[in-house]
N, C-alpha and C. Protein backbone atom coordinates (compact mmCIF):
# COMPACT_ATOMS: atom_id res chain seq x y z
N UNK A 1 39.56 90.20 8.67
CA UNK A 1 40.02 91.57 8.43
C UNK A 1 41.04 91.60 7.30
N UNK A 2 41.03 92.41 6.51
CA UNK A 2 41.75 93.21 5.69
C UNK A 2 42.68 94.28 6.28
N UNK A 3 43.95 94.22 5.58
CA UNK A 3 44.55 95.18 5.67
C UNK A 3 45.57 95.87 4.62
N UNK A 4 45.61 96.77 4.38
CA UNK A 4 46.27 97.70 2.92
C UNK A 4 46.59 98.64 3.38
N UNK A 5 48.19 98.50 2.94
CA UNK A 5 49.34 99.26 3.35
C UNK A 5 50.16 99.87 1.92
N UNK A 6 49.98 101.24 1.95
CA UNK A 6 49.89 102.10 0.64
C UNK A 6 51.64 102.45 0.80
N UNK A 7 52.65 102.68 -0.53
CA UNK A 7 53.63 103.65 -0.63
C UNK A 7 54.11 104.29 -1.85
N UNK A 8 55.13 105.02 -1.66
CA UNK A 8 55.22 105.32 -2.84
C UNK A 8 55.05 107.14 -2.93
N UNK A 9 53.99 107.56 -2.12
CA UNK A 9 54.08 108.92 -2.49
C UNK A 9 55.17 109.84 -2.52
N UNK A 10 55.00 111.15 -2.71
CA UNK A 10 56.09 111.80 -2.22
C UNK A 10 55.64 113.10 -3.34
N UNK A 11 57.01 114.06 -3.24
CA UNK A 11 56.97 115.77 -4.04
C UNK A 11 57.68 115.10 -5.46
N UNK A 12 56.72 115.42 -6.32
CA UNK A 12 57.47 115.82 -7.86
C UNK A 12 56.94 116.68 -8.66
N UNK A 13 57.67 116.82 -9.16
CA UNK A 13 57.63 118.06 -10.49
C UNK A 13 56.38 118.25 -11.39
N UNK A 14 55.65 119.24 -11.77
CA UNK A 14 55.02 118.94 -12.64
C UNK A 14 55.42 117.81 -13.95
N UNK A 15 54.59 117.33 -14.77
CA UNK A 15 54.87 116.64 -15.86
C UNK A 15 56.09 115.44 -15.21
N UNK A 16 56.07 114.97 -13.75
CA UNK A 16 56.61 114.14 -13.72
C UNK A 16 55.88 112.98 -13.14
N UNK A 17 56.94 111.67 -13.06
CA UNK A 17 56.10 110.07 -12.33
C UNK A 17 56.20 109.91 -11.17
N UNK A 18 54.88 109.46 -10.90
CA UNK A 18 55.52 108.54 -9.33
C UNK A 18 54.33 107.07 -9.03
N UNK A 19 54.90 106.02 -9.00
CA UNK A 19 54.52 104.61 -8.85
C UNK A 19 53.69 104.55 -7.30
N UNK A 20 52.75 104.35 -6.79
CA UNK A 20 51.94 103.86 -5.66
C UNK A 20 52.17 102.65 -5.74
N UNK A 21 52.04 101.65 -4.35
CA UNK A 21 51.91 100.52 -4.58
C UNK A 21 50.90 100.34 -3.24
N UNK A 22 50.19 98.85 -3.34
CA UNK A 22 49.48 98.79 -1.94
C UNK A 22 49.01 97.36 -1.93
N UNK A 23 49.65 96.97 -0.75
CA UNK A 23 50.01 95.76 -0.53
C UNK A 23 48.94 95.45 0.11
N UNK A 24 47.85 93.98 -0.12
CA UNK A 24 47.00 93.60 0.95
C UNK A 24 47.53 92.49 1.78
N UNK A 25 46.58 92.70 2.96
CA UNK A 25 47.10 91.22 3.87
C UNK A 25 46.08 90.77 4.82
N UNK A 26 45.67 89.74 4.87
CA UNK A 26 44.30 89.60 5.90
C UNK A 26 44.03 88.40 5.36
N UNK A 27 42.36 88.44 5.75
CA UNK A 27 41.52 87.59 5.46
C UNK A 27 41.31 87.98 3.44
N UNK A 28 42.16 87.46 2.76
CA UNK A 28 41.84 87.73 1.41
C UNK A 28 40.73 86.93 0.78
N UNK A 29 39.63 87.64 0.32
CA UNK A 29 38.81 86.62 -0.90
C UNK A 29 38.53 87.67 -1.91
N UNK A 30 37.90 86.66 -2.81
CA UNK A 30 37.03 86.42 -4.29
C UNK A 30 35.84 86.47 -4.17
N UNK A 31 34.76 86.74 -4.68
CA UNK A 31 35.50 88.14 -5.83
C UNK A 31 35.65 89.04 -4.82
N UNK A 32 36.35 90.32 -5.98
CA UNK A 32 36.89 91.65 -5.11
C UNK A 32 36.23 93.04 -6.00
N UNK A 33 36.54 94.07 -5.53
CA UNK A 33 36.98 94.90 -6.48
C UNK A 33 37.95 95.86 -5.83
N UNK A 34 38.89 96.27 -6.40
CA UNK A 34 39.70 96.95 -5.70
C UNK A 34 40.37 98.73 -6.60
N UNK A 35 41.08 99.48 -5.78
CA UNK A 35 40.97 100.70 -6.83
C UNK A 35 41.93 101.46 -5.63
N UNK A 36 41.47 102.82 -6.17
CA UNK A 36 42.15 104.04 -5.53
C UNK A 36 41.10 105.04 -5.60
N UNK A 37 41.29 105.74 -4.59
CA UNK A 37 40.70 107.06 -4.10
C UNK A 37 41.52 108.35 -4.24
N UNK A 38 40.99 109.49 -4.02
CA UNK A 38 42.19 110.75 -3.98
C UNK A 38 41.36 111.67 -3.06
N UNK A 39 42.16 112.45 -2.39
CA UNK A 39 41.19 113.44 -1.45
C UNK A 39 42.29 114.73 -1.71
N UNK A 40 41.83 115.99 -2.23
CA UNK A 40 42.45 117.08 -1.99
C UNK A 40 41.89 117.27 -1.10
N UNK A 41 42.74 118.74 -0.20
CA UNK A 41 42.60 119.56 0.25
C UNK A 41 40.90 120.36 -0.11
N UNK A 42 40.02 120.20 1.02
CA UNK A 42 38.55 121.10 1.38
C UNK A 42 38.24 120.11 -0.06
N UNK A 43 38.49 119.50 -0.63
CA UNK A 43 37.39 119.11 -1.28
C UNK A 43 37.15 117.10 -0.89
N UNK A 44 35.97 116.62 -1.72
CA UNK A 44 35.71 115.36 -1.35
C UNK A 44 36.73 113.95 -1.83
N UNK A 45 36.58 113.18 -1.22
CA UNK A 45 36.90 111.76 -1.52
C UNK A 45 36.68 111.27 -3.23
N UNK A 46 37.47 111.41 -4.18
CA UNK A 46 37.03 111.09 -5.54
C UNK A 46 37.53 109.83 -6.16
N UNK A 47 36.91 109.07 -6.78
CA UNK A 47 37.62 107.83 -7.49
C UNK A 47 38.62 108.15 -8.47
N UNK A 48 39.31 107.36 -8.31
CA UNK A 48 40.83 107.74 -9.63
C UNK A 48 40.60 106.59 -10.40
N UNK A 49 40.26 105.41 -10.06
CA UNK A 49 40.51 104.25 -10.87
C UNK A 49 39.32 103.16 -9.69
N UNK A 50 38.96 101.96 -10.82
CA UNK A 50 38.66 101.19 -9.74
C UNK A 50 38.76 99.90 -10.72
N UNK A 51 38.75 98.51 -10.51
CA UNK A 51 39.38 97.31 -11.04
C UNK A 51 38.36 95.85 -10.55
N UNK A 52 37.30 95.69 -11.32
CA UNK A 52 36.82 94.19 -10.67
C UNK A 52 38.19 92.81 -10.71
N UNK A 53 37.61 91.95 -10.11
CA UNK A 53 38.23 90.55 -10.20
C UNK A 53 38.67 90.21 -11.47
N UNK A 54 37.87 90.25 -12.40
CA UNK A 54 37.74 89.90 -13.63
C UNK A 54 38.69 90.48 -14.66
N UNK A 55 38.82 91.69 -13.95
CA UNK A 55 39.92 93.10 -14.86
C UNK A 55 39.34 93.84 -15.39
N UNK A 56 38.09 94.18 -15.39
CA UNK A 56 37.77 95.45 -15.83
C UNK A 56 38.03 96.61 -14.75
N UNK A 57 38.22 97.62 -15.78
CA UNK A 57 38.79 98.70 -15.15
C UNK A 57 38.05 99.64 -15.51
N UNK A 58 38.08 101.00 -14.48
CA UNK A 58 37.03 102.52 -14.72
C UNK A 58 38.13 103.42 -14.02
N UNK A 59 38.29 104.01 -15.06
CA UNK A 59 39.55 105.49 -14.57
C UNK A 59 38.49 106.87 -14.94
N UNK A 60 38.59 107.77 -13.79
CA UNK A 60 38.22 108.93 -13.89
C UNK A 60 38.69 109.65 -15.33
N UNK A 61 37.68 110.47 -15.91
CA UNK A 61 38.30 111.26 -16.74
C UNK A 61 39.75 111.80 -16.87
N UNK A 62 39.78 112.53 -15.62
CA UNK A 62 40.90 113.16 -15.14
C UNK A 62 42.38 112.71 -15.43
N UNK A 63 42.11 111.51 -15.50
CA UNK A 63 43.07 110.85 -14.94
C UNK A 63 43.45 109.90 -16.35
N UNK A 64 42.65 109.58 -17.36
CA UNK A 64 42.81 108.52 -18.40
C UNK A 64 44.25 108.90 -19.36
N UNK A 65 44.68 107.91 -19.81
CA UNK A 65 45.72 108.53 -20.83
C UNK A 65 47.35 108.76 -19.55
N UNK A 66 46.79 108.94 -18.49
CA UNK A 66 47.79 109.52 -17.84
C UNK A 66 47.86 108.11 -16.38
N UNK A 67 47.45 107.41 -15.76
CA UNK A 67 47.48 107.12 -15.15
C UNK A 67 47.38 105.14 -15.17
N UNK A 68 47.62 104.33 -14.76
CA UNK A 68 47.79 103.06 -15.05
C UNK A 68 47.83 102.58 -13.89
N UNK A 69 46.68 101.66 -13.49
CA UNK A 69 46.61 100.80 -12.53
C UNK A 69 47.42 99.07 -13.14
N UNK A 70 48.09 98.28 -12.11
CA UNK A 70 48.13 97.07 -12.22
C UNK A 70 48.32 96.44 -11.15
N UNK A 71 48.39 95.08 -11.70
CA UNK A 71 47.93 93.87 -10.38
C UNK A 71 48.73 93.06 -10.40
N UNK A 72 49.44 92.52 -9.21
CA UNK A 72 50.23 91.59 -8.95
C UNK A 72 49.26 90.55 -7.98
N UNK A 73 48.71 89.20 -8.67
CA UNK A 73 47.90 88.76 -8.16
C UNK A 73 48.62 87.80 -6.98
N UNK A 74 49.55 87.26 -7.19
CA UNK A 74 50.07 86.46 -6.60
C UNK A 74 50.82 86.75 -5.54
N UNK A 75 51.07 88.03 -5.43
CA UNK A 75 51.53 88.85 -3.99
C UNK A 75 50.30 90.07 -3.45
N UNK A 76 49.05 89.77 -4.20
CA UNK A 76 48.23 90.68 -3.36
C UNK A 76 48.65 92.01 -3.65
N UNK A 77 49.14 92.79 -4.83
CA UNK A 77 50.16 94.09 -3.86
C UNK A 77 48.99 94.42 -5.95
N UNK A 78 49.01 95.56 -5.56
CA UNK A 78 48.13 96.79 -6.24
C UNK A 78 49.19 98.02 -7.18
N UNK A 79 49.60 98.44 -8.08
CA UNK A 79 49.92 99.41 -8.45
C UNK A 79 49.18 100.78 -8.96
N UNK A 80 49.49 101.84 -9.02
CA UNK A 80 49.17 102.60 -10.10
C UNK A 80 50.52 103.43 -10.40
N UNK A 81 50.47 103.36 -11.66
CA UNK A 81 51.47 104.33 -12.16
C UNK A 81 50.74 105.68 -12.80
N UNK A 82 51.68 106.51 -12.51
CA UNK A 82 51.20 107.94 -12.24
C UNK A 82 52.20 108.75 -13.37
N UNK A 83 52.05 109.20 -14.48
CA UNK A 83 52.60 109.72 -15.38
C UNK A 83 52.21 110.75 -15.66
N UNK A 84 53.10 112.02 -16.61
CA UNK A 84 52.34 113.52 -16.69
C UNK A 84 51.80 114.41 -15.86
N UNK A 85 52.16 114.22 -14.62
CA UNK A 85 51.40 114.97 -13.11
C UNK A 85 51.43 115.88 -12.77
N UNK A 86 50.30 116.56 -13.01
CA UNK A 86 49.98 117.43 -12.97
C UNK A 86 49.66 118.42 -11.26
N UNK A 87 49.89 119.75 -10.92
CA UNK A 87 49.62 119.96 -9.93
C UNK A 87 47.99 119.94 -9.23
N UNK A 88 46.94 119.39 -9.87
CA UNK A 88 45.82 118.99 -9.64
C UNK A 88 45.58 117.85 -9.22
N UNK A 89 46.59 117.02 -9.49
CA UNK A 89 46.99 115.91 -8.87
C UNK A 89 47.13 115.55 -7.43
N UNK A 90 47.32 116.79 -6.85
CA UNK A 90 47.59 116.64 -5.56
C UNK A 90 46.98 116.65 -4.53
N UNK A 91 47.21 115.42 -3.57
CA UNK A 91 46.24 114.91 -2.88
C UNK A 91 46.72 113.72 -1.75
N UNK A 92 46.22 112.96 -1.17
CA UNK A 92 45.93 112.10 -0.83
C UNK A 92 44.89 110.64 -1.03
N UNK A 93 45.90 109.90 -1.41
CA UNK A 93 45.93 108.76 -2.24
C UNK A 93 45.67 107.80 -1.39
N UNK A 94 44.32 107.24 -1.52
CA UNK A 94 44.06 105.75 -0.85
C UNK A 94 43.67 104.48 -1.93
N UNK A 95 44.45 103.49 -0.98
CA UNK A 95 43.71 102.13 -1.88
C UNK A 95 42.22 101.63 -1.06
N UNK A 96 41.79 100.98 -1.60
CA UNK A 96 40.45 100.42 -1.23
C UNK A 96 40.29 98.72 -2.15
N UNK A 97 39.71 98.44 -1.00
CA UNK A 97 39.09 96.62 -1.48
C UNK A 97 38.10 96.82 -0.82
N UNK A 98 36.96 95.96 -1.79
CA UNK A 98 35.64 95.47 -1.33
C UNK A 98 35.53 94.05 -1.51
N UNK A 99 35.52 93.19 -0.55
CA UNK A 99 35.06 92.41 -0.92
C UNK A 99 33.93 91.65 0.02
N UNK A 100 33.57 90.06 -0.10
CA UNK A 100 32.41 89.63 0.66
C UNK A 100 32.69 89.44 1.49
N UNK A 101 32.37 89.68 3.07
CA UNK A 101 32.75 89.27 4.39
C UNK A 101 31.55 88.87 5.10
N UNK A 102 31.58 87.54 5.36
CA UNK A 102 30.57 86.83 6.26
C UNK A 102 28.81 87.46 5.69
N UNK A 103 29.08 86.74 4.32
CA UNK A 103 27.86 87.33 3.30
C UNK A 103 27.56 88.78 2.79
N UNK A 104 28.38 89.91 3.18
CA UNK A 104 28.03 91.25 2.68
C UNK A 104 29.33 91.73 2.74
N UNK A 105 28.72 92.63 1.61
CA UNK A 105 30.27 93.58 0.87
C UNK A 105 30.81 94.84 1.83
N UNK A 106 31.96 94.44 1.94
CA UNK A 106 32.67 94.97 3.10
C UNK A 106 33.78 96.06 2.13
N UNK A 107 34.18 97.48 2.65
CA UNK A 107 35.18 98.13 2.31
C UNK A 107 36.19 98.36 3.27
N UNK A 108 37.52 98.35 3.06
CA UNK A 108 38.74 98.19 3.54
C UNK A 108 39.72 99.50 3.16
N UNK A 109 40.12 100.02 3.63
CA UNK A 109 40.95 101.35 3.27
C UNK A 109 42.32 101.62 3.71
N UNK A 110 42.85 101.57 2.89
CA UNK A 110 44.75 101.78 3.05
C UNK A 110 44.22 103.09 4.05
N UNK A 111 45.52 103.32 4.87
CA UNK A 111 45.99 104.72 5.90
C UNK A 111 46.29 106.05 4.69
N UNK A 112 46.48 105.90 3.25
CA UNK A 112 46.41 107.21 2.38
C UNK A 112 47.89 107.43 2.31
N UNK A 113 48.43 107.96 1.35
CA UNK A 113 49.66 108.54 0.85
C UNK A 113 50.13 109.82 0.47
N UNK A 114 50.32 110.27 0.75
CA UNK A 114 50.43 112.08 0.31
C UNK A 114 51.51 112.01 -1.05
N UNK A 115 50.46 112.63 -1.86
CA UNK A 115 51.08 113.10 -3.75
C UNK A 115 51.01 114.52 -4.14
N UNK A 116 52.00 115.19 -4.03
CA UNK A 116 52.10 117.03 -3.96
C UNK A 116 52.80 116.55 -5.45
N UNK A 117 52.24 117.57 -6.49
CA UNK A 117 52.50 117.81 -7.48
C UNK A 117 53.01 119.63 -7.83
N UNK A 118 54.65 119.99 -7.52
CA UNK A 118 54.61 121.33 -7.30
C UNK A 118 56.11 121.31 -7.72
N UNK A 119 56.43 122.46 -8.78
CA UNK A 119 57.28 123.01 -9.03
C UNK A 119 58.44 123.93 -7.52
């Protein structure tokens, strides 16, 4: 088992930052891919970012220019930095890992973070 434990959210300002972090702990392997999710309000589950082993990275439109994932490999622990934030922004923020478990690709999901972007 996997486990990912998300923080960091909270209320800010339009056009302001706020850092996520999300720590894994479990059964860790290789390869992975790992990322973030966002869920507003009545609408669906959307990718914000997602990150193979290797380091390639895929950021939503939405989100490019403005948003920065990184990796602390050696403590397992996940960032994204969140810059320019906009009130569309706001949501609920999960991390996610996939990786191989007992031959098939398994997904793992942080508990989510609440990110209100509001004057």
């Amino acid at each position: 088992q996997v486990q990912l434990v998300e923080s960091g959210g909270g209320l800010v300002q339009p056009g302001g930052s706020l850092k996520l972090s999300c720590a894994a702990s479990g059964t860790i392997a290789n390869p992975y891919t790992t990322g973030w999710f966002r869920q507003a309000p009545g609408k669906q589950r959307e990718l914000v970012v997602s990150i193979t082993y290797s380091g390639s990275a895929n950021y939503a439109d939405s989100v490019k220019g403005r948003f920065t994932l990184s990796r602390d490999n050696a403590n397992n622990t996940m960032y994204l930095q969140m810059n320019s934030l906009k009130p569309e922004d706001t949501a609920v923020y999960y991390c996610y890992r996939r990786q191989i478990v007992r031959g098939s690709w398994t997904d793992y999901w942080g508990q989510g973070t609440q990110v209100t972007v509001s004057s």
